[in-house]
C-alpha atoms as a PDB file:
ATOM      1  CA  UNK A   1     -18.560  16.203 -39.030  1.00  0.00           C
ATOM      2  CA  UNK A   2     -21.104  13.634 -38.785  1.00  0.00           C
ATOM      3  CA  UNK A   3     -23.713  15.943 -36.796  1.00  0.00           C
ATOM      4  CA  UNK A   4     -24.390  13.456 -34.136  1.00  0.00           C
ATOM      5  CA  UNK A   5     -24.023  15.963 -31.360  1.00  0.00           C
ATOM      6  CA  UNK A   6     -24.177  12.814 -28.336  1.00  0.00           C
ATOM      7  CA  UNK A   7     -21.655  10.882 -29.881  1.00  0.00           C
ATOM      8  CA  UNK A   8     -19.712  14.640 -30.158  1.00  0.00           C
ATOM      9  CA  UNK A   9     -19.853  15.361 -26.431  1.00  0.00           C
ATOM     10  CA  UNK A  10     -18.969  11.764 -25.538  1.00  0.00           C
ATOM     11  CA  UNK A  11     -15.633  11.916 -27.649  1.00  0.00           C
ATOM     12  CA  UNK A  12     -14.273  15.344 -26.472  1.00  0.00           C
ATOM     13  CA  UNK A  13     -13.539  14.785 -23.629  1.00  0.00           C
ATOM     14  CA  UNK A  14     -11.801  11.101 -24.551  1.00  0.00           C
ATOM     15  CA  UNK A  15     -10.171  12.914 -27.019  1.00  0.00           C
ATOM     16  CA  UNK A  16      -8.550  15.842 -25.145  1.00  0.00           C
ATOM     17  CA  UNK A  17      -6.214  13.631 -22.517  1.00  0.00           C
ATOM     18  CA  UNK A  18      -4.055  13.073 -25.313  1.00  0.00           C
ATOM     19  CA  UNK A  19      -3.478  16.484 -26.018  1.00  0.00           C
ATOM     20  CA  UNK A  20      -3.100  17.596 -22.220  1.00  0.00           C
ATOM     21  CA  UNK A  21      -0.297  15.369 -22.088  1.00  0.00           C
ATOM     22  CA  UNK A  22       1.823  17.216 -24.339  1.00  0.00           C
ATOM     23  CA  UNK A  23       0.695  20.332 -24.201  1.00  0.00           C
ATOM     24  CA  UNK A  24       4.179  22.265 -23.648  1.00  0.00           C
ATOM     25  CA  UNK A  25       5.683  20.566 -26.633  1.00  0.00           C
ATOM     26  CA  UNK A  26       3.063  22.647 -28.867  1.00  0.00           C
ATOM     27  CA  UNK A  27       3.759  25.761 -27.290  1.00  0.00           C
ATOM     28  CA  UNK A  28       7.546  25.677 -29.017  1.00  0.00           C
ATOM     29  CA  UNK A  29       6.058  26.232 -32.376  1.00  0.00           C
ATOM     30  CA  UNK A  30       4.058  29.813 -32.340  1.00  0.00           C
ATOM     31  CA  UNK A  31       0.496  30.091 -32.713  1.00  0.00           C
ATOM     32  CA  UNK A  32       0.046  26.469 -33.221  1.00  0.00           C
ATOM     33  CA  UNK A  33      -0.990  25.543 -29.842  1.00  0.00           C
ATOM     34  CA  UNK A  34      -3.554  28.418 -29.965  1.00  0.00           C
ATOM     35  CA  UNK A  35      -4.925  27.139 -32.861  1.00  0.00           C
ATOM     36  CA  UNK A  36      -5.463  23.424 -31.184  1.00  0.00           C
ATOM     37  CA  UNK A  37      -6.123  23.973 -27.610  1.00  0.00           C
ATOM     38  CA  UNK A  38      -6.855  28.730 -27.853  1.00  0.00           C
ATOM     39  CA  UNK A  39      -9.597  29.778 -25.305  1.00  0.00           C
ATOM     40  CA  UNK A  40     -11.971  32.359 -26.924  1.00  0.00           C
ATOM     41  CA  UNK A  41     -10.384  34.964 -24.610  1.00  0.00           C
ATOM     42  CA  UNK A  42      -7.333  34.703 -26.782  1.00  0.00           C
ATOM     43  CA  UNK A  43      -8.459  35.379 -30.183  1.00  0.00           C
ATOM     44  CA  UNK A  44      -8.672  39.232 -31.049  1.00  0.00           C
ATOM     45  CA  UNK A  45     -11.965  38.571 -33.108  1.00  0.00           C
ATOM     46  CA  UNK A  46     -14.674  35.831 -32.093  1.00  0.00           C
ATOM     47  CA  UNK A  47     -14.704  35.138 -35.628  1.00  0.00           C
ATOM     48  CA  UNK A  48     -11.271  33.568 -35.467  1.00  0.00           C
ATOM     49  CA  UNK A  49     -11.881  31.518 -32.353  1.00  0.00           C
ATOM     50  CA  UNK A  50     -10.805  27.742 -33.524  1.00  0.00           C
ATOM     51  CA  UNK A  51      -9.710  24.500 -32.478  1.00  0.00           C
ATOM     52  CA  UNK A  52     -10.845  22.306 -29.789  1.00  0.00           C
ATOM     53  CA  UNK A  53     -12.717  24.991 -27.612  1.00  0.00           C
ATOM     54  CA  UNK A  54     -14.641  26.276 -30.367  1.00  0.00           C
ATOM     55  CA  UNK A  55     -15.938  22.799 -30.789  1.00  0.00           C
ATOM     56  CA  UNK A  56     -16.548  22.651 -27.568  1.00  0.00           C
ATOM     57  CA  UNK A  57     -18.648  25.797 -26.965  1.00  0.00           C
ATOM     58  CA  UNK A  58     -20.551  24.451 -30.243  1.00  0.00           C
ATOM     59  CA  UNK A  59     -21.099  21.052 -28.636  1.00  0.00           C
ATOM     60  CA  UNK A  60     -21.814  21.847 -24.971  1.00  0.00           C
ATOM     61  CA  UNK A  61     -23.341  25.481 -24.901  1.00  0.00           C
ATOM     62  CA  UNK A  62     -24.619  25.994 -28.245  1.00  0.00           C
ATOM     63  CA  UNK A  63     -25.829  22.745 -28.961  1.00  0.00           C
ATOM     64  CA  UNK A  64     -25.209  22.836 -32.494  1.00  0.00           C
ATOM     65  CA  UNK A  65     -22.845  21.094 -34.965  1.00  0.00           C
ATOM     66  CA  UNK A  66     -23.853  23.791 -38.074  1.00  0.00           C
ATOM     67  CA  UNK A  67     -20.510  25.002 -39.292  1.00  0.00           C
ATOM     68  CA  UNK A  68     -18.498  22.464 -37.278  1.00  0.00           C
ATOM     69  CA  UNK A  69     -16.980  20.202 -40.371  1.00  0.00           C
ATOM     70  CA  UNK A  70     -14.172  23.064 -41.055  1.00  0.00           C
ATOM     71  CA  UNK A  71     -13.466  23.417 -37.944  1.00  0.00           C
ATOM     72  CA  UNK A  72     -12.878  20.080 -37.165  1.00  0.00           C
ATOM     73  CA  UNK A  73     -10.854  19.419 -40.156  1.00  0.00           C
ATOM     74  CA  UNK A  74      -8.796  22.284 -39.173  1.00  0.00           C
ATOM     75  CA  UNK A  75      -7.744  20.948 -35.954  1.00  0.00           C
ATOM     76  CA  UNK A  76      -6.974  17.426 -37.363  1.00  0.00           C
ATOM     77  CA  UNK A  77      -4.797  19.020 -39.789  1.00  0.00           C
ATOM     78  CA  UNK A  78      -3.030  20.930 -37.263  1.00  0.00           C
ATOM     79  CA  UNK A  79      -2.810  18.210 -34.823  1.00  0.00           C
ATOM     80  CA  UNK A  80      -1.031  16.487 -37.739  1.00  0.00           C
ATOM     81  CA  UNK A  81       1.093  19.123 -38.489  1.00  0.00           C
ATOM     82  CA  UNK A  82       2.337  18.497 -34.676  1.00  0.00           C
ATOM     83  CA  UNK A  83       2.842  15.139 -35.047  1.00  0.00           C
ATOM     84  CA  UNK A  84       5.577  15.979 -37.984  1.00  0.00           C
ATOM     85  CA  UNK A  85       7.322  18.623 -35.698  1.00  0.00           C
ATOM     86  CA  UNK A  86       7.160  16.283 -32.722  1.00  0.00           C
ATOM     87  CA  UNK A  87       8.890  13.575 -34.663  1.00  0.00           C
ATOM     88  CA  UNK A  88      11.977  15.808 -36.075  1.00  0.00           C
ATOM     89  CA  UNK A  89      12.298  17.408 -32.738  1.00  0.00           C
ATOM     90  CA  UNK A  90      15.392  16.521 -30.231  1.00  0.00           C
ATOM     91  CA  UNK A  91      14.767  18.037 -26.515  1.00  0.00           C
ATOM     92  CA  UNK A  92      17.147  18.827 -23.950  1.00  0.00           C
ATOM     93  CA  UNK A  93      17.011  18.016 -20.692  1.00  0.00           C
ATOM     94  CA  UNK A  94      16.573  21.116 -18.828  1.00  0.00           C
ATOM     95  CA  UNK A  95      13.740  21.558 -21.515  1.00  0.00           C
ATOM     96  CA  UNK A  96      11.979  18.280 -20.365  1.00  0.00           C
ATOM     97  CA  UNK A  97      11.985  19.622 -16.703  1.00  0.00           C
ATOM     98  CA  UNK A  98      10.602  22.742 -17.746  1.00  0.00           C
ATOM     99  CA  UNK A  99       7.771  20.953 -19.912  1.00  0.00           C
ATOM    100  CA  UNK A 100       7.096  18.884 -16.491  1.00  0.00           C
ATOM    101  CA  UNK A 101       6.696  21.963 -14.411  1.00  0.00           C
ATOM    102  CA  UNK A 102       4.843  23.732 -17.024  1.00  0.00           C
ATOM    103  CA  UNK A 103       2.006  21.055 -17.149  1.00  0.00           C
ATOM    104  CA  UNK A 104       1.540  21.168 -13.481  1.00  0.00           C
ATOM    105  CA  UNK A 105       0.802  25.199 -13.864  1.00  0.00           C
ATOM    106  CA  UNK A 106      -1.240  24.396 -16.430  1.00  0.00           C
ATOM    107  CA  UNK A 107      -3.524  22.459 -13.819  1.00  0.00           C
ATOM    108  CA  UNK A 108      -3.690  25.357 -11.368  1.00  0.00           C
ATOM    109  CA  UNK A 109      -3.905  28.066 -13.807  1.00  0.00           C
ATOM    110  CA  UNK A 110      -6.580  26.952 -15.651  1.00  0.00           C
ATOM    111  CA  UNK A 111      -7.931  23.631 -14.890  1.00  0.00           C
ATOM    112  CA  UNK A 112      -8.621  23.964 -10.870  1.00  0.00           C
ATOM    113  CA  UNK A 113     -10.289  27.133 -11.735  1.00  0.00           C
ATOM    114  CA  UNK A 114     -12.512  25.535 -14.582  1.00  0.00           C
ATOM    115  CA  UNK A 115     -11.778  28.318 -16.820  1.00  0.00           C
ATOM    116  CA  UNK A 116     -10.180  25.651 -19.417  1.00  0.00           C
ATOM    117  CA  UNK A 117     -13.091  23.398 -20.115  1.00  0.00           C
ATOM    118  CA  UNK A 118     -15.881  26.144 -19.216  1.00  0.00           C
ATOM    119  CA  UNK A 119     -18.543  24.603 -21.698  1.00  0.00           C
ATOM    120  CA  UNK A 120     -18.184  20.732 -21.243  1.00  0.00           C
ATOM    121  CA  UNK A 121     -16.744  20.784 -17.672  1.00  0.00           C
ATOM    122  CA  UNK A 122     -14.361  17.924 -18.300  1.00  0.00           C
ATOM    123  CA  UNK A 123     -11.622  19.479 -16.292  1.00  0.00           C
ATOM    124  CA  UNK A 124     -10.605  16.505 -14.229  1.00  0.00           C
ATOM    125  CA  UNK A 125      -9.726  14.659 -17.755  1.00  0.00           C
ATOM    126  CA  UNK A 126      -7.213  17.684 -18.592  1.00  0.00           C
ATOM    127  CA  UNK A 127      -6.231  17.681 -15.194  1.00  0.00           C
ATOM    128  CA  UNK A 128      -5.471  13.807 -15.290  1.00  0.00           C
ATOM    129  CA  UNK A 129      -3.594  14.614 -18.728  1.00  0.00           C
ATOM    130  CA  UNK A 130      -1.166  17.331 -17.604  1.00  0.00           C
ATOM    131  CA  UNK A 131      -0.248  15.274 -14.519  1.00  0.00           C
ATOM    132  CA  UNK A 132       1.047  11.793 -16.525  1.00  0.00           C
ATOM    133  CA  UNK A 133       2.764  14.286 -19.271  1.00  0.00           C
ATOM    134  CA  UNK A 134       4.544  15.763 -15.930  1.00  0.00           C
ATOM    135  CA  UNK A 135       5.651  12.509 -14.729  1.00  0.00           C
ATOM    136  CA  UNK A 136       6.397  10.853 -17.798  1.00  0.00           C
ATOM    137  CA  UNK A 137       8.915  13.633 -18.486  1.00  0.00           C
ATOM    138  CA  UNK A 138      10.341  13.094 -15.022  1.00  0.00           C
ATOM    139  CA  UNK A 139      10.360   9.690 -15.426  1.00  0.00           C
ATOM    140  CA  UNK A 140      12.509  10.260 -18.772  1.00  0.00           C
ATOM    141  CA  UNK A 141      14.640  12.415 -16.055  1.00  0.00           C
ATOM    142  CA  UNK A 142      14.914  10.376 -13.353  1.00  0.00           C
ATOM    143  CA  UNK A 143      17.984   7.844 -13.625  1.00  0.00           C
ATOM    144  CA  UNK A 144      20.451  11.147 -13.979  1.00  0.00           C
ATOM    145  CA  UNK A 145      18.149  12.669 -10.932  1.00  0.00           C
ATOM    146  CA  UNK A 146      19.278   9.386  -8.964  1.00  0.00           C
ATOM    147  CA  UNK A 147      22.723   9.839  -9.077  1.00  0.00           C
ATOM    148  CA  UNK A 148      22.542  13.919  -8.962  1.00  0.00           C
ATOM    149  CA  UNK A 149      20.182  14.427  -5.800  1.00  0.00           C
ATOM    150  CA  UNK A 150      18.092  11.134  -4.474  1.00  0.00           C
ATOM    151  CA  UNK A 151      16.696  12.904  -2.149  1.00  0.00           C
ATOM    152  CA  UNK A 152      14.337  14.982  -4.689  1.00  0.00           C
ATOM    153  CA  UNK A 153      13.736  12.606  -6.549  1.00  0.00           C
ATOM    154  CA  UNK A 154      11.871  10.533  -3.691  1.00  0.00           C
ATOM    155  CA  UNK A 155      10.382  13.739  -2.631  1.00  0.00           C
ATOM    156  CA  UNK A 156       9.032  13.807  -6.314  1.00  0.00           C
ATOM    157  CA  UNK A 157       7.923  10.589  -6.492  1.00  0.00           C
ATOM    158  CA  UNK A 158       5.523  10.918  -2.816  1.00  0.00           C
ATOM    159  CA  UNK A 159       4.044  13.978  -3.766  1.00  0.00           C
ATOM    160  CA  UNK A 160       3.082  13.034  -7.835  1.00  0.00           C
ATOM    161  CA  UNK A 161       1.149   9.808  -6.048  1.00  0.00           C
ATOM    162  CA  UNK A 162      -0.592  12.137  -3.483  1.00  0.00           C
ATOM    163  CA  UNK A 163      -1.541  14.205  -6.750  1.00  0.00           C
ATOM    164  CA  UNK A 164      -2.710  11.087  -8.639  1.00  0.00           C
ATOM    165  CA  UNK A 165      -4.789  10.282  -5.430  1.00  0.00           C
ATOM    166  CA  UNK A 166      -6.241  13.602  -4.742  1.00  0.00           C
ATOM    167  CA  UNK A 167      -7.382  13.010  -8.600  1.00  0.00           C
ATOM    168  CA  UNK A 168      -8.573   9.491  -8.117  1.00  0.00           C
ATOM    169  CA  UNK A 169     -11.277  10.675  -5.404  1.00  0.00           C
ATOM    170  CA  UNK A 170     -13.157  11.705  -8.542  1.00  0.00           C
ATOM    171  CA  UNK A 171     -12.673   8.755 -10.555  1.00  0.00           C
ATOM    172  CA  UNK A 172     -15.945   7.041 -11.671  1.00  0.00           C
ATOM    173  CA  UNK A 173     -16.737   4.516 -14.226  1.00  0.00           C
ATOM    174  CA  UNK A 174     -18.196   5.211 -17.004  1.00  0.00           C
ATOM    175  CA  UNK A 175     -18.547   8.539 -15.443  1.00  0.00           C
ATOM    176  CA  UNK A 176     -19.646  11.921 -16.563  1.00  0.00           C
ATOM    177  CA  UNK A 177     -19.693  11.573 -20.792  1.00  0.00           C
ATOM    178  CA  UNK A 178     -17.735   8.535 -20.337  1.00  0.00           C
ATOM    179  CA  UNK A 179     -14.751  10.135 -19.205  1.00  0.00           C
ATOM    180  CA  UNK A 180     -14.250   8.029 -15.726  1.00  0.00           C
ATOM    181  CA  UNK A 181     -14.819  11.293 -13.891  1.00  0.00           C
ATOM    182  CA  UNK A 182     -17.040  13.017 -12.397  1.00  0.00           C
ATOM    183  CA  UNK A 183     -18.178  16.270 -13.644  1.00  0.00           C
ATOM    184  CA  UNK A 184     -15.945  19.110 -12.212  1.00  0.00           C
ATOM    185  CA  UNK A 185     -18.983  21.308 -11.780  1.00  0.00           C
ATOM    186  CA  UNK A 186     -19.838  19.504  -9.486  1.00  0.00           C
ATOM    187  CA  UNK A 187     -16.558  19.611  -6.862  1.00  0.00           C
ATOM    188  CA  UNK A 188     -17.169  21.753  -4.166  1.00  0.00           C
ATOM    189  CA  UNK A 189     -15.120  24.639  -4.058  1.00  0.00           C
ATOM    190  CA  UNK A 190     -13.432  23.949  -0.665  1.00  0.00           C
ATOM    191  CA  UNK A 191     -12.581  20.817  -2.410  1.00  0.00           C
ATOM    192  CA  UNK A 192     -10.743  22.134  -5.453  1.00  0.00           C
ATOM    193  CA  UNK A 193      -8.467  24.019  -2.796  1.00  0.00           C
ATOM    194  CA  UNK A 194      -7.089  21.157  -1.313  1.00  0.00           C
ATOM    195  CA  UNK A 195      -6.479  19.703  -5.017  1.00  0.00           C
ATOM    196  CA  UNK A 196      -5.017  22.664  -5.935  1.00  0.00           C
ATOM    197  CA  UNK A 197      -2.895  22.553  -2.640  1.00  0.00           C
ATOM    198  CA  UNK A 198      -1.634  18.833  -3.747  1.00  0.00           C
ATOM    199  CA  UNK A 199      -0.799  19.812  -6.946  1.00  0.00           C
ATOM    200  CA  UNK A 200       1.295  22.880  -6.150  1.00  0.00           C
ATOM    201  CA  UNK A 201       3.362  21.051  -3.582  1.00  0.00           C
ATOM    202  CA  UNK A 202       4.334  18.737  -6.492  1.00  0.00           C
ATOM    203  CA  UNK A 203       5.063  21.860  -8.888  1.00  0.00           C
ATOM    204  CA  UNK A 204       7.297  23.269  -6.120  1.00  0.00           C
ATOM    205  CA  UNK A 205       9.295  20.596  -6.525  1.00  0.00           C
ATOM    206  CA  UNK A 206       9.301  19.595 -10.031  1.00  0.00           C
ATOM    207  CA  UNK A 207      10.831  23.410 -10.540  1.00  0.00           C
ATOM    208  CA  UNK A 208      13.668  22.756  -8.817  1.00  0.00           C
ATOM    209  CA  UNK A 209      14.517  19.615 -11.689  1.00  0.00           C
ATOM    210  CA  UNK A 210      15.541  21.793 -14.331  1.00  0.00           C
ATOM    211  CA  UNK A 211      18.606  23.434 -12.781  1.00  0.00           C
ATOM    212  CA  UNK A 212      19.797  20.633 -11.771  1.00  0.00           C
ATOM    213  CA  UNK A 213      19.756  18.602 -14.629  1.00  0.00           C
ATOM    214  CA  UNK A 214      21.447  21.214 -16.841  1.00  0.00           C
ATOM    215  CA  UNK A 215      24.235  21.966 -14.225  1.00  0.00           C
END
């Protein structure tokens, strides 16, 4: 809103961990995450294209901030509207397992690809989000995972830190926009195999949490 388009780049990406951390919880309520987080391939008309991606095509390809206040406002107003939800909200804990396994697709679905953050190629910070909203919710999990099956959850636990260090080979400070990675146009695309490889071994996994936390 303040049409300082540096200063704009700079705090997307900073700004868009947050939301890849909770990303599944959104998804329970409708259109709402489409409205946050939609890519333009999901909106019917371009005219309705909104939320953070539109701001991000306006920052990174476009290079323009005319017409960006609404939009903006829009999103914060949404975002809050999440928050309220959020708060009321009680989960259960098949539904937490599901939200874990659901952020690690995320990462291979979208983010390994680079179809998620195809303007600003901040990626790695989505990438970075989805994984601690995965293990947080196991984490939540975990002491009823101890006594139910140790065995997975040490299985869990190897494979989440070979994720967080196939991730930390990109690490860099301040980095690319100040997001302490590198730009993910720039990994090599025999490399984003092998990440992809890491994180799928942990999603394997992470699916089998859900049954057994129900049963």
């Amino acid at each position: 809103t303040a049409g300082d388009l540096a200063k704009a780049q700079t705090a997307y990406g900073q700004a868009r961990i947050h939301y890849e951390r909770i990303e599944p919880v959104a998804e329970t309520w409708g259109d709402l995450d489409k409205d946050i987080d939609g890519r333009i391939d999901g909106f019917a008309k371009p005219e309705d294209f909104k939320g953070f991606h539109k701001l991000e095509q306006m920052i990174f390809e476009q290079k323009a901030l005319n017409g960006a206040s609404p939009i903006a406002t829009e999103l914060i107003n949404n975002v809050r509207q999440l928050q309220g939800l959020v708060s009321k909200a009680g989960y259960q804990p098949a539904e937490m397992a599901n939200g874990s396994t659901t952020l690690i697709d995320e990462i291979q679905r979208t983010k390994v690809t680079g179809d998620e953050e195809r303007y600003s190629h901040t990626d790695l910070v989505d990438m970075q989000g989805n994984l601690d909203g995965a293990m947080q919710a196991f984490a939540l999990l975990k002491p009823a995972l101890d006594k139910i099956q140790p065995d997975v959850v040490a299985t869990i636990e190897a494979r989440g830190q070979a994720a967080r260090q196939a991730l930390a080979m990109y690490h860099r400070q301040p980095g690319y926009l100040n997001t302490g990675f590198v730009d993910y146009s720039t990994v090599p695309t025999d490399e984003r195999r092998r990440l992809s490889q890491t994180v799928n071994a942990l999603g394997e996994e992470l699916s089998k949490v859900a049954a057994k936390v129900a049963s």
